[in-house]
Protein backbone atom coordinates (compact mmCIF):
# COMPACT_ATOMS: atom_id res chain seq x y z
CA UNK A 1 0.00 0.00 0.00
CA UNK A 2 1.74 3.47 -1.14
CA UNK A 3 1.81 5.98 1.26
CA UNK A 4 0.73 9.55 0.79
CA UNK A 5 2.10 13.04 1.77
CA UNK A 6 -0.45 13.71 4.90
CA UNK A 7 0.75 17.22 4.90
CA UNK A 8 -2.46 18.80 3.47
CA UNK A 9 -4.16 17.44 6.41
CA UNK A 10 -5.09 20.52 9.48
CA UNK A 11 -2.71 20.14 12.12
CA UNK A 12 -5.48 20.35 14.85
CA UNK A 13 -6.56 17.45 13.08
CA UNK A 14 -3.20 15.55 12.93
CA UNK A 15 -2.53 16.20 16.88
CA UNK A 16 -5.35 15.05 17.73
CA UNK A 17 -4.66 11.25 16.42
CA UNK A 18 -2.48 8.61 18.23
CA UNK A 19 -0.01 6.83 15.46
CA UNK A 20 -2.08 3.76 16.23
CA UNK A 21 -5.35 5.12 16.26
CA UNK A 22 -7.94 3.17 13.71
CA UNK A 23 -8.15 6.68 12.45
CA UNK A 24 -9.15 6.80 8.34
CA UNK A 25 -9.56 10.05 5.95
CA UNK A 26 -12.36 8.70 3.65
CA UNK A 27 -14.20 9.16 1.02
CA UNK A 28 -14.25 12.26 -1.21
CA UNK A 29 -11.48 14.16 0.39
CA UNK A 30 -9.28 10.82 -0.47
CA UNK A 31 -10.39 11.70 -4.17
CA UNK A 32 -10.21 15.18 -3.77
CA UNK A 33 -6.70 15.30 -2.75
CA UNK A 34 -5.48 12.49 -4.97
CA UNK A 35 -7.08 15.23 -7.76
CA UNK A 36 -5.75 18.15 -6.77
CA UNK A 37 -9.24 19.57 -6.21
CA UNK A 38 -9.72 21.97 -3.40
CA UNK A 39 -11.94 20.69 -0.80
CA UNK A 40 -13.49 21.66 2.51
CA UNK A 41 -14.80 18.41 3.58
CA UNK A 42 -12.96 15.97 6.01
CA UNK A 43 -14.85 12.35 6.50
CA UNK A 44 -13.56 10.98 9.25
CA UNK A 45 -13.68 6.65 10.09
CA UNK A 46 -12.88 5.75 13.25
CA UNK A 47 -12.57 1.95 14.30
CA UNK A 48 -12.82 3.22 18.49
CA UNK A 49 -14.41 6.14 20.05
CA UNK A 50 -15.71 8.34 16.66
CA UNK A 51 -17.40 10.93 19.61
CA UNK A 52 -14.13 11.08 21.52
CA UNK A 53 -12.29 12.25 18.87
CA UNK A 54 -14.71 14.63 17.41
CA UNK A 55 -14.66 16.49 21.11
CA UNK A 56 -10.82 16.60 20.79
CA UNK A 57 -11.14 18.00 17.38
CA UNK A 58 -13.43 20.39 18.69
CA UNK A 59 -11.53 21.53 21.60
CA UNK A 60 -8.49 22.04 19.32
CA UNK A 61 -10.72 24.27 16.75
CA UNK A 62 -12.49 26.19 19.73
CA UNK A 63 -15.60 25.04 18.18
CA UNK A 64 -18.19 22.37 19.21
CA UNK A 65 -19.71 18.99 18.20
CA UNK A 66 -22.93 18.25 16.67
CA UNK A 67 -24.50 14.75 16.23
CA UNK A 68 -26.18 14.28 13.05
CA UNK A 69 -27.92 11.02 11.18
CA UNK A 70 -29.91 7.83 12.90
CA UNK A 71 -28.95 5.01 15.34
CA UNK A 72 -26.51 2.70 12.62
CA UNK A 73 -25.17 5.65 10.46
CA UNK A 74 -24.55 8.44 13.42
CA UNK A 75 -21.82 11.36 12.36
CA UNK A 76 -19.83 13.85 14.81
CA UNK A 77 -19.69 16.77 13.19
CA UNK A 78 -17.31 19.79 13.70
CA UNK A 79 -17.26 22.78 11.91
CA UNK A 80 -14.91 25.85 12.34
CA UNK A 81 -13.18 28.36 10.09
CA UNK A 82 -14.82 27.10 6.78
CA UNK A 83 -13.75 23.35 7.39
CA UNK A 84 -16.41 20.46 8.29
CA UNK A 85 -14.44 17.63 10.29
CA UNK A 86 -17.47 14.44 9.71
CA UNK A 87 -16.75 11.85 12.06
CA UNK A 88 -18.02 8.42 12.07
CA UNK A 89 -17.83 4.68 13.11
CA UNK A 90 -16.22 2.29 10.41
CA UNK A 91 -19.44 0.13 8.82
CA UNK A 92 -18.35 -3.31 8.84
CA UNK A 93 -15.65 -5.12 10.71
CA UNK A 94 -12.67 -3.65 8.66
CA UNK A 95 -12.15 -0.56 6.80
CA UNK A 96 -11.89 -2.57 3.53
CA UNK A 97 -15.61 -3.40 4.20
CA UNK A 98 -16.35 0.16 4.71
CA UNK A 99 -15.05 1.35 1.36
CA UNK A 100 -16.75 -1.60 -0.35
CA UNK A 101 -19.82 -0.38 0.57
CA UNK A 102 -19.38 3.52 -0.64
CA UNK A 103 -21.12 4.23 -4.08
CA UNK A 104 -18.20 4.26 -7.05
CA UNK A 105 -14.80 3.10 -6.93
CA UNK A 106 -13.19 6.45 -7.00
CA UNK A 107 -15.00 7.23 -3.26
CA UNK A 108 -13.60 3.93 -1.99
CA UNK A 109 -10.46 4.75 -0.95
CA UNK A 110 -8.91 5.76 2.75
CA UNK A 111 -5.53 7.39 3.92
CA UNK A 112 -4.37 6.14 7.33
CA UNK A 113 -3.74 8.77 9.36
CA UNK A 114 -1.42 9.67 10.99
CA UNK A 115 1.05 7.86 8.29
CA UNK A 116 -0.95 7.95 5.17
CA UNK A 117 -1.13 4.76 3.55
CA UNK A 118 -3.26 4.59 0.80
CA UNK A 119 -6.22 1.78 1.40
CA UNK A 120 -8.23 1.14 -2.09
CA UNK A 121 -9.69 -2.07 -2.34
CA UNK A 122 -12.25 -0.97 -5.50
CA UNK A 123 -9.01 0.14 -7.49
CA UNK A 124 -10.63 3.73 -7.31
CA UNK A 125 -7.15 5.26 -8.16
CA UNK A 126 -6.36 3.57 -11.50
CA UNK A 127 -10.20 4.73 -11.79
CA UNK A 128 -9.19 8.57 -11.22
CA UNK A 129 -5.84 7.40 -13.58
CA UNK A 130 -8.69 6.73 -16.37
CA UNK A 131 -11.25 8.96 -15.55
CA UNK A 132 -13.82 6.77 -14.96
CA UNK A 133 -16.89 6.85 -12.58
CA UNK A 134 -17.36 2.72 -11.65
CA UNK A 135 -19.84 1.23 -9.10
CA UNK A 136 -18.08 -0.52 -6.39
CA UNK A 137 -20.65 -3.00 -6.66
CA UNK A 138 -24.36 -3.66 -8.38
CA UNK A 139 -25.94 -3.51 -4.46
CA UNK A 140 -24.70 0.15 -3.62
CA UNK A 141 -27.36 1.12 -6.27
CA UNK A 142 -30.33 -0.88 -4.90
CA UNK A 143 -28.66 0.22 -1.35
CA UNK A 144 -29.59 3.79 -2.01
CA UNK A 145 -30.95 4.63 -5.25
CA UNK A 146 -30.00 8.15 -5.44
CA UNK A 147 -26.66 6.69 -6.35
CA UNK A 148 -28.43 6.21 -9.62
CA UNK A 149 -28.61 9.85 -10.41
CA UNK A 150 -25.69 10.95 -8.65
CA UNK A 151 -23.34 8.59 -11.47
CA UNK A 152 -23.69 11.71 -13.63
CA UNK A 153 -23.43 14.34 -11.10
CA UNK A 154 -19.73 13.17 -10.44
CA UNK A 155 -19.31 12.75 -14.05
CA UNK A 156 -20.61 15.75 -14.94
CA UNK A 157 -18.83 17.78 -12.02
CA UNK A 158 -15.09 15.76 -12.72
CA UNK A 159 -15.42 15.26 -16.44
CA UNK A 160 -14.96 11.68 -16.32
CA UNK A 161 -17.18 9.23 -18.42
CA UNK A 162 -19.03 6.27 -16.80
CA UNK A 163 -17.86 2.56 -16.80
CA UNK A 164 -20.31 0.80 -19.44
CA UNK A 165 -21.12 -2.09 -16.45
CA UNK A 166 -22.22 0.80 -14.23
CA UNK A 167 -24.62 2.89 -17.20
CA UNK A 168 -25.88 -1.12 -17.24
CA UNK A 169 -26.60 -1.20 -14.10
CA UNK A 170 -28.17 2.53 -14.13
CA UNK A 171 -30.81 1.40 -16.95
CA UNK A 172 -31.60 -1.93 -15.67
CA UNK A 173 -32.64 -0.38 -12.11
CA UNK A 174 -33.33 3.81 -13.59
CA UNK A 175 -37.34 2.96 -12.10
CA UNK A 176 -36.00 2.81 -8.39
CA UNK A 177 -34.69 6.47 -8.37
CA UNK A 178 -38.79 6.99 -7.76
CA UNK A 179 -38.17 5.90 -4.01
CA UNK A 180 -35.87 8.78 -3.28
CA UNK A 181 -37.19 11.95 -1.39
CA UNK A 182 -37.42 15.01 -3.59
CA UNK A 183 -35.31 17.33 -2.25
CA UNK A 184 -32.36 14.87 -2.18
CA UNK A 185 -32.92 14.35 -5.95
CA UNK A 186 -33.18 18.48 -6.36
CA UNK A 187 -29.52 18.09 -4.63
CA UNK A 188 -28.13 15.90 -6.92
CA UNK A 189 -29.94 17.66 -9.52
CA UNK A 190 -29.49 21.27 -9.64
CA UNK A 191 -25.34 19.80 -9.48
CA UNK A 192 -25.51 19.06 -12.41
CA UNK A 193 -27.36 22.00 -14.11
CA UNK A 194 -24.74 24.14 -12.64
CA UNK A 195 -21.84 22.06 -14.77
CA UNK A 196 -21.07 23.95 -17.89
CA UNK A 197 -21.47 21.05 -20.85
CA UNK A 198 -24.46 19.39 -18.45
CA UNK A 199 -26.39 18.42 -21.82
CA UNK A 200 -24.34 16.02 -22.80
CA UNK A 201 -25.41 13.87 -19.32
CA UNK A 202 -29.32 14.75 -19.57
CA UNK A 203 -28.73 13.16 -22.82
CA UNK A 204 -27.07 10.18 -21.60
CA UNK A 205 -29.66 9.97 -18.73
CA UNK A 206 -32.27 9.84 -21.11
CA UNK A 207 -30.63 6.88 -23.34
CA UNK A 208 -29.89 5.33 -19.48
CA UNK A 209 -33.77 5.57 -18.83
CA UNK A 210 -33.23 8.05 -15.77
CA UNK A 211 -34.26 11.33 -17.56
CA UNK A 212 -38.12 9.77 -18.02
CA UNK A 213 -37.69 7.95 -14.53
CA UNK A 214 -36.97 11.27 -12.68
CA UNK A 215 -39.49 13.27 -15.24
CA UNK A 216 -42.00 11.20 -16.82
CA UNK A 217 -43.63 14.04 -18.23
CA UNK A 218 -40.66 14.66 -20.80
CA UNK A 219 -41.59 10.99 -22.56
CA UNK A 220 -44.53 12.32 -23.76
CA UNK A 221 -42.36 15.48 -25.68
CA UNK A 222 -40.99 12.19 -28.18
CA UNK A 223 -42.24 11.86 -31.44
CA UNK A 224 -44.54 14.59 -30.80
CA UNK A 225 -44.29 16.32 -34.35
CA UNK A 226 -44.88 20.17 -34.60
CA UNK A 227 -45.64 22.62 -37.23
CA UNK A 228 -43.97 24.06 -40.04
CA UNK A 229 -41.93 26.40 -37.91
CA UNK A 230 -39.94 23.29 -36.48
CA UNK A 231 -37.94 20.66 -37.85
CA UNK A 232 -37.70 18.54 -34.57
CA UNK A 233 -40.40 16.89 -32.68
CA UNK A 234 -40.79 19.00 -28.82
CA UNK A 235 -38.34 16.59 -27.47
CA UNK A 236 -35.52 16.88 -30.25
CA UNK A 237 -36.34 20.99 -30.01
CA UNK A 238 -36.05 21.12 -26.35
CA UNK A 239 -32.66 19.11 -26.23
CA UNK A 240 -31.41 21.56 -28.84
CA UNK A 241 -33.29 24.58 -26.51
CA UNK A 242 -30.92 23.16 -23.74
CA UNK A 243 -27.99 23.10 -25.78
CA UNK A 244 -28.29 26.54 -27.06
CA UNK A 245 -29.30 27.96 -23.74
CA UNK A 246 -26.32 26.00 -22.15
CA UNK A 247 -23.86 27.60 -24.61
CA UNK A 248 -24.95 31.33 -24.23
CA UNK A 249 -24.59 30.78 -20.40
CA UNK A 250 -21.05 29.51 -19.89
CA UNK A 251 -19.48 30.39 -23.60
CA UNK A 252 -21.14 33.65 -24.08
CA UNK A 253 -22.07 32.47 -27.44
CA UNK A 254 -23.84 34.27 -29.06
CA UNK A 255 -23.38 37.33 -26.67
CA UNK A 256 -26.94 39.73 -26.32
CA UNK A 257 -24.95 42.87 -25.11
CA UNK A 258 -21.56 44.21 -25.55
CA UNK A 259 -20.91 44.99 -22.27
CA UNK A 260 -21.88 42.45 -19.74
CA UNK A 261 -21.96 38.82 -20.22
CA UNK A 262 -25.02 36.56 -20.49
CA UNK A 263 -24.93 35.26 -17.57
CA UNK A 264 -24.22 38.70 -15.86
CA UNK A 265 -27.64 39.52 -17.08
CA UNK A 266 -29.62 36.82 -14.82
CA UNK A 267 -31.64 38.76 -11.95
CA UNK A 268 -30.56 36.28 -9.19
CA UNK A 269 -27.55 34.33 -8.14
CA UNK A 270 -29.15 30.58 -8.30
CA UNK A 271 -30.77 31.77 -11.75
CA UNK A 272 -28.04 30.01 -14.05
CA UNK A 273 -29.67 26.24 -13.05
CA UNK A 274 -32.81 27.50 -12.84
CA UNK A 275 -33.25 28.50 -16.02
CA UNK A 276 -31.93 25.37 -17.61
CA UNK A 277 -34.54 23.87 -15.61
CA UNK A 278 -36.76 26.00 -17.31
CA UNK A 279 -35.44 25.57 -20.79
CA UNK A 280 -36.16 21.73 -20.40
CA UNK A 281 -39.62 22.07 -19.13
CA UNK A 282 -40.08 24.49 -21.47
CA UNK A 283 -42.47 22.97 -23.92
CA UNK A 284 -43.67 20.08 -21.68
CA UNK A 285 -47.33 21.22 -22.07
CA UNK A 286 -47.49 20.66 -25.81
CA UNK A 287 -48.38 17.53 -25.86
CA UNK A 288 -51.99 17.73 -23.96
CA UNK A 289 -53.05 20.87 -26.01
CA UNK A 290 -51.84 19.73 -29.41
CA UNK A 291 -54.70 19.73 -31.62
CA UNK A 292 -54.92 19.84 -35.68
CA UNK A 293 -57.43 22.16 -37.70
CA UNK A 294 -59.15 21.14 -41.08
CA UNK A 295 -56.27 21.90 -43.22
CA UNK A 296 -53.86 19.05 -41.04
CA UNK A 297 -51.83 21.90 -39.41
CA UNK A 298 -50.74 21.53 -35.95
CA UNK A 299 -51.52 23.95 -33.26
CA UNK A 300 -50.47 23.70 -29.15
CA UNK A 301 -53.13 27.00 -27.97
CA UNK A 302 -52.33 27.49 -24.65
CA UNK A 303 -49.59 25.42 -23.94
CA UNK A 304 -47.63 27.79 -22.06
CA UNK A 305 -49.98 27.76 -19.00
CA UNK A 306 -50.49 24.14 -19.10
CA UNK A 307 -46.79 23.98 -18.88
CA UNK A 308 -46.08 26.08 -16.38
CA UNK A 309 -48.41 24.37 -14.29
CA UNK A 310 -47.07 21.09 -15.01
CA UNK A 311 -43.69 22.55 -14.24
CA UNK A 312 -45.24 23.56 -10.80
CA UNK A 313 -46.13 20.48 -10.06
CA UNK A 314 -42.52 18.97 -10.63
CA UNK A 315 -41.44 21.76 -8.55
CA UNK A 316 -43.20 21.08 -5.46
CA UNK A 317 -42.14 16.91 -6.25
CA UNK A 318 -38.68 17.95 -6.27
CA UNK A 319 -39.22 20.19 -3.05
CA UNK A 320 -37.74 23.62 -4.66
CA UNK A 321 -38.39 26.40 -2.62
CA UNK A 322 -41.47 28.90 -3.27
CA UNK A 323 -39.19 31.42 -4.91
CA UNK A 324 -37.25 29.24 -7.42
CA UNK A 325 -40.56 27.56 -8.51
CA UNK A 326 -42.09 30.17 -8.99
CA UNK A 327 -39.51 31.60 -11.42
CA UNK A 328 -39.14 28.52 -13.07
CA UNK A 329 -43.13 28.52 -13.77
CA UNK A 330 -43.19 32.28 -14.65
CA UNK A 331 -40.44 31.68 -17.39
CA UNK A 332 -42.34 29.00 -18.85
CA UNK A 333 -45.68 30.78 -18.64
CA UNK A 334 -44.61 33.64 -20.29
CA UNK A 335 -42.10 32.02 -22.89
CA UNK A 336 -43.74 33.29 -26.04
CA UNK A 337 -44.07 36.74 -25.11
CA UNK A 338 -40.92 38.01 -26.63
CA UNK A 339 -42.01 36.05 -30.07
CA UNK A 340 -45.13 37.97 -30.31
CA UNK A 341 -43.56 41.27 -29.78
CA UNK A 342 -40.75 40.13 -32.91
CA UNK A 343 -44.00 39.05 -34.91
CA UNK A 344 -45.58 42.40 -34.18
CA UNK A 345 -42.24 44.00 -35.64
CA UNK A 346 -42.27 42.04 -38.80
CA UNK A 347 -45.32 43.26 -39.41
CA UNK A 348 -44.43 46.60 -38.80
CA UNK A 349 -47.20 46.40 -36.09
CA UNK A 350 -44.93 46.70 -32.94
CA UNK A 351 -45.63 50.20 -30.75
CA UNK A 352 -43.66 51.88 -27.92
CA UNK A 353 -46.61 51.20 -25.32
CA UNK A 354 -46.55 47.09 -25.83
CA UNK A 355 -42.58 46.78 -25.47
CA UNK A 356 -43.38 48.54 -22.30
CA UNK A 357 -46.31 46.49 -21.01
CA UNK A 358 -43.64 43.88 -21.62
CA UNK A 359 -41.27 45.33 -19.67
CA UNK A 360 -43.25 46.05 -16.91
CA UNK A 361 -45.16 42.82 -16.98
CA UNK A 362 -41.52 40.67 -16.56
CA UNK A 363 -39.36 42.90 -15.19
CA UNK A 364 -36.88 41.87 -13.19
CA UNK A 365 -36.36 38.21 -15.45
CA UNK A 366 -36.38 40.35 -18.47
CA UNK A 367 -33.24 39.26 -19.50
CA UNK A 368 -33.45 35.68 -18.07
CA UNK A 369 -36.84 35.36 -20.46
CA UNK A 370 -35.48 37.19 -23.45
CA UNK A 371 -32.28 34.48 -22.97
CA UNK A 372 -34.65 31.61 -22.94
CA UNK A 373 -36.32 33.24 -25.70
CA UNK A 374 -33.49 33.71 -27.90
CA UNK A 375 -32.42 29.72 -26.94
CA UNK A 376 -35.88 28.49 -28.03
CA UNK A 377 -36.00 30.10 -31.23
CA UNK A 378 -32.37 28.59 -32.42
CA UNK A 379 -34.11 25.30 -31.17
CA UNK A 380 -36.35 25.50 -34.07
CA UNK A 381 -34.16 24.85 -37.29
CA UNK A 382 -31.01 23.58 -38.22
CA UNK A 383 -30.41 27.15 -38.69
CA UNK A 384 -30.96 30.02 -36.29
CA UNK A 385 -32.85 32.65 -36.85
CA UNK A 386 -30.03 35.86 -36.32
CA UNK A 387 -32.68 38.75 -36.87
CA UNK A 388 -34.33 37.49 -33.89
CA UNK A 389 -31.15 37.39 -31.44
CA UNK A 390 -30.61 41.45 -33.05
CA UNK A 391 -34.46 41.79 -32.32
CA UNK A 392 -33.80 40.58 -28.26
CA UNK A 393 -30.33 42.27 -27.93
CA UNK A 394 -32.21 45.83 -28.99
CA UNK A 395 -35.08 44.68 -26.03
CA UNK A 396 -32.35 44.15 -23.96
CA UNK A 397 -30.90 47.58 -24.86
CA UNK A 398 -33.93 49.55 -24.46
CA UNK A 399 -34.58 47.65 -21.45
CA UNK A 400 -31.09 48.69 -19.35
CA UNK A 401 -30.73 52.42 -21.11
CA UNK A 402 -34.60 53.47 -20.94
CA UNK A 403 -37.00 51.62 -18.98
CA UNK A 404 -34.82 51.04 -16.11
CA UNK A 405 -33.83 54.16 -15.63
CA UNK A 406 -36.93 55.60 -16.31
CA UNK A 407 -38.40 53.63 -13.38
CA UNK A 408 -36.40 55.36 -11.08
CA UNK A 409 -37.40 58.90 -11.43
CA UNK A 410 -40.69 59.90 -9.50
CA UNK A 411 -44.46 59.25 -10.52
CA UNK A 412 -46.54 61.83 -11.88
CA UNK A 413 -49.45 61.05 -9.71
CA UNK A 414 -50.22 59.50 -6.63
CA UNK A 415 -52.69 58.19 -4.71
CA UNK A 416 -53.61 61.53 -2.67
CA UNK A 417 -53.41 63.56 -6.21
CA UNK A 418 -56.76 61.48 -7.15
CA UNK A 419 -58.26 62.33 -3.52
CA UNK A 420 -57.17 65.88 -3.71
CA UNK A 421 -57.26 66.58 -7.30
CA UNK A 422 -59.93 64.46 -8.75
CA UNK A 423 -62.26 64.15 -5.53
CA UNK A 424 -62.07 60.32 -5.94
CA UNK A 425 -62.62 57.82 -2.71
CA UNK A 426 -60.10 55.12 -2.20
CA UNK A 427 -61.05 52.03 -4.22
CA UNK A 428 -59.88 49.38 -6.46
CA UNK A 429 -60.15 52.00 -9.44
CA UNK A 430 -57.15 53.95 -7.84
CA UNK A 431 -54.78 51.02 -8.94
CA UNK A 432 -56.17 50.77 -12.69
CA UNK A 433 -55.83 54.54 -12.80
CA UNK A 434 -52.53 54.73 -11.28
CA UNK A 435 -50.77 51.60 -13.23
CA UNK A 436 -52.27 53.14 -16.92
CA UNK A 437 -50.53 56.82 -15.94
CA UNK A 438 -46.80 54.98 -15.04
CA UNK A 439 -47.94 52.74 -18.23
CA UNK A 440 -48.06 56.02 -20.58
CA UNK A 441 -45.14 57.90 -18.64
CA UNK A 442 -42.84 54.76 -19.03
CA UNK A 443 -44.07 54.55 -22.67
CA UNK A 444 -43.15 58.03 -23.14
CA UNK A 445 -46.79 59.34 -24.19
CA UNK A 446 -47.41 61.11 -21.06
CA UNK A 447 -44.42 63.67 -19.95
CA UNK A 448 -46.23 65.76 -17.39
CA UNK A 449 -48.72 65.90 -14.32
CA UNK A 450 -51.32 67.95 -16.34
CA UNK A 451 -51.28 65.15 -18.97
CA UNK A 452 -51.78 62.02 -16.10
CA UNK A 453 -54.67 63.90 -14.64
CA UNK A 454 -56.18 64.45 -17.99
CA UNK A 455 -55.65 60.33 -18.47
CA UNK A 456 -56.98 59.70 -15.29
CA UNK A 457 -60.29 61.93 -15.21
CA UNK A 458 -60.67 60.19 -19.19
CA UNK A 459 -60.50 56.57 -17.31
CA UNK A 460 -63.02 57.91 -14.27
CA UNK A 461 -65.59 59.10 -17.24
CA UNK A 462 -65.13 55.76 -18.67
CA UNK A 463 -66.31 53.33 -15.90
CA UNK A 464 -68.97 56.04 -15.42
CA UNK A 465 -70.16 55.38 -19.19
CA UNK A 466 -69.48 52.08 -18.16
């Protein structure tokens, strides 16, 4: 058994173990630092007393120990100045056992500590050597089927491939990742959104049988033709939707403003796997409201709301928060907005006051929509339609140099201006009022307070007429 330079290991941590101790570094910091990957994580087995030296960790750190897990799986857990010490019994008799029981080969491995001999009874180091993701064993998966989906997160995340026995094993038993909570799935998940070539593995999960196991709703998207606009059926068109979407996000290609990158333009931090999410639930309500008129062609009315409440519903299965589903769903619902608007210009149709009402109606995922607009339109053809990126990029323009800033400087009217000025009560007209004067002054139609009051008394006289 080699033995490995232990001097990446905390000292608190190294004076705190006896040179005969039973005392393993496990796990993913083995792989980690046989990688030359930074890591924060220290997993911890101990063959005697796991509790006794997670208190003498603690006391060395100035920090404190918390137990985590159930009765056969129970982990000491010390965290202090960014680092998590994980302390635990050794499962089985030996620590051989232990590692045989981990998910993939490259996680079975342990350093003795203090000396640092390498333990690897999986041969998870000529693994690393050929970058390959290998099950230790057909069981681990049936042990804990989250394993299942967590093959490509560590794929994805390292770059390696997966061992053809293992993808095997993956399709055979894809059904059983159905038994695993939904937030632990989101975990695994959202992992490998965040990965910059992730389409490549939703691909391979879908060959595997996983991608329809974790989403059955996506099987329905094959062989579900379209109209003339497409070449693809929905599924074919929202692989290529992720593909685009996924190169515009982490290669900038092709760029919507000069200044700031695309993903610089997402309204919130989480928003880069959220909007993939998005982009491949995109279309998943096409296939309940496709219908065909006399003439054969294919229509899919309404399909954005029926999406984006079948996207809901996978939301709340995979346990996302409130906030992130309901971006998710409001990107879906309103996916087709920016088309109309280019349709509108085509036909020479398209006026100041509806790019506003779009505007105000999506603002602050402006950008995140127009992105996953731009994405589904080169998911169309073979050949992407460029006049529509220009068409998005000039939104995208007008929406940082006018609109924003024109939201910042102060209302012409007010609520007290209809009281005072208009001799209205307070009642649900005072919003419609209100919200059609900041319409026209955002639009640029209405540049004073003279003019709002004149709109406003126009919209009282209406409901009276009414």
């Amino acid at each position: 058994m080699p033995l490995i330079n232990t001097k990446f290991l905390p000292q608190p941590l190294l004076s705190q173990i006896p040179q005969q101790s039973g005392t393993w570094l496990v796990g993913g910091s083995v792989r980690d630092q046989l990688l030359c990957r930074p890591f924060a994580d220290w997993d911890l087995a101990v063959e005697h007393d796991p509790a006794g030296l997670a208190r003498a960790i603690a006391e060395a750190e100035g920090s404190r120990v918390v137990v985590l897990g159930k009765k056969k799986q129970i982990i000491h857990r010390v965290v202090s100045a960014g680092r998590i010490f994980d302390i635990a019994a050794i499962q089985g008799q030996t620590i051989s056992e232990d590692l045989l029981r981990r998910d993939f080969t490259v996680n079975a491995m342990a350093l003795s500590l203090p000396a640092g001999r390498l333990i690897d009874p999986a041969g998870g180091r000529n693994d690393l050597e050929r970058q390959v993701i290998r099950m230790t064993g057909k069981k681990v998966l049936d042990d804990d089927p989250l394993r299942l989906l967590r093959a490509f997160r560590m794929a994805a995340i390292l770059g390696f491939s997966i061992d053809p026995e293992t993808l095997a094993a993956v399709s055979e038993k894809a059904g059983q990742i159905r038994q695993v909570a939904g937030e632990r799935i989101r975990d695994e998940w959202q992992k490998i959104l965040r990965t910059p070539d992730s389409a490549q593995w939703i691909s391979l999960m879908d060959q595997a049988g996983l991608l329809g196991s974790l989403f059955p709703e996506i099987e329905a998207l094959k062989n579900c033709g379209q109209n003339r606009h497409h070449e693809f059926d929905v599924f074919d068109h929202t692989m290529a939707v992720y593909k685009g979407l996924e190169q515009m996000l982490h290669q900038n290609r092709p760029a919507l403003t000069p200044n700031q990158t695309n993903k610089q333009l997402l309204s919130m931090p989480a928003a880069t796997e959220l909007l993939k999410h998005a982009a491949l639930l995109h279309d998943i309500g096409k296939p309940q409201t496709r219908t065909a008129d006399n003439q054969g062609r294919i229509h899919f009315y309404h399909h954005p709301g029926a999406g984006a409440q079948m996207a809901g519903q996978i939301c709340r299965r995979l346990k996302f928060s409130c906030a992130d589903a309901g971006y998710v769903t409001f990107l879906i619902h309103h996916h087709l907005r920016p088309l109309f608007l280019y349709r509108a210009q085509q036909r020479e149709a398209l006026t100041t006051r509806a790019v506003t009402r779009f505007f105000i109606k999506t603002r602050p995922r402006t950008p995140d929509l127009l992105l996953l607009a731009a994405a589904d339109m080169t998911g169309k053809k073979e050949h992407a339609d460029t006049q529509f990126m220009d068409f998005a990029a000039g939104l995208l323009q007008r929406y940082f140099t006018r609109h924003l800033p024109a939201r910042q400087r102060p209302r012409l009217l007010k609520g007290h201006d209809l009281i005072h000025e208009l001799g209205l009560c307070p009642s649900p007209l005072f919003a419609t009022i209100l919200d059609r004067v900041e319409e026209g002054r955002l639009a640029g139609d209405i540049t004073s307070r003279d003019q709002a009051l004149e709109l406003a008394r126009k919209i009282v006289e209406t409901q009276k007429d009414a």
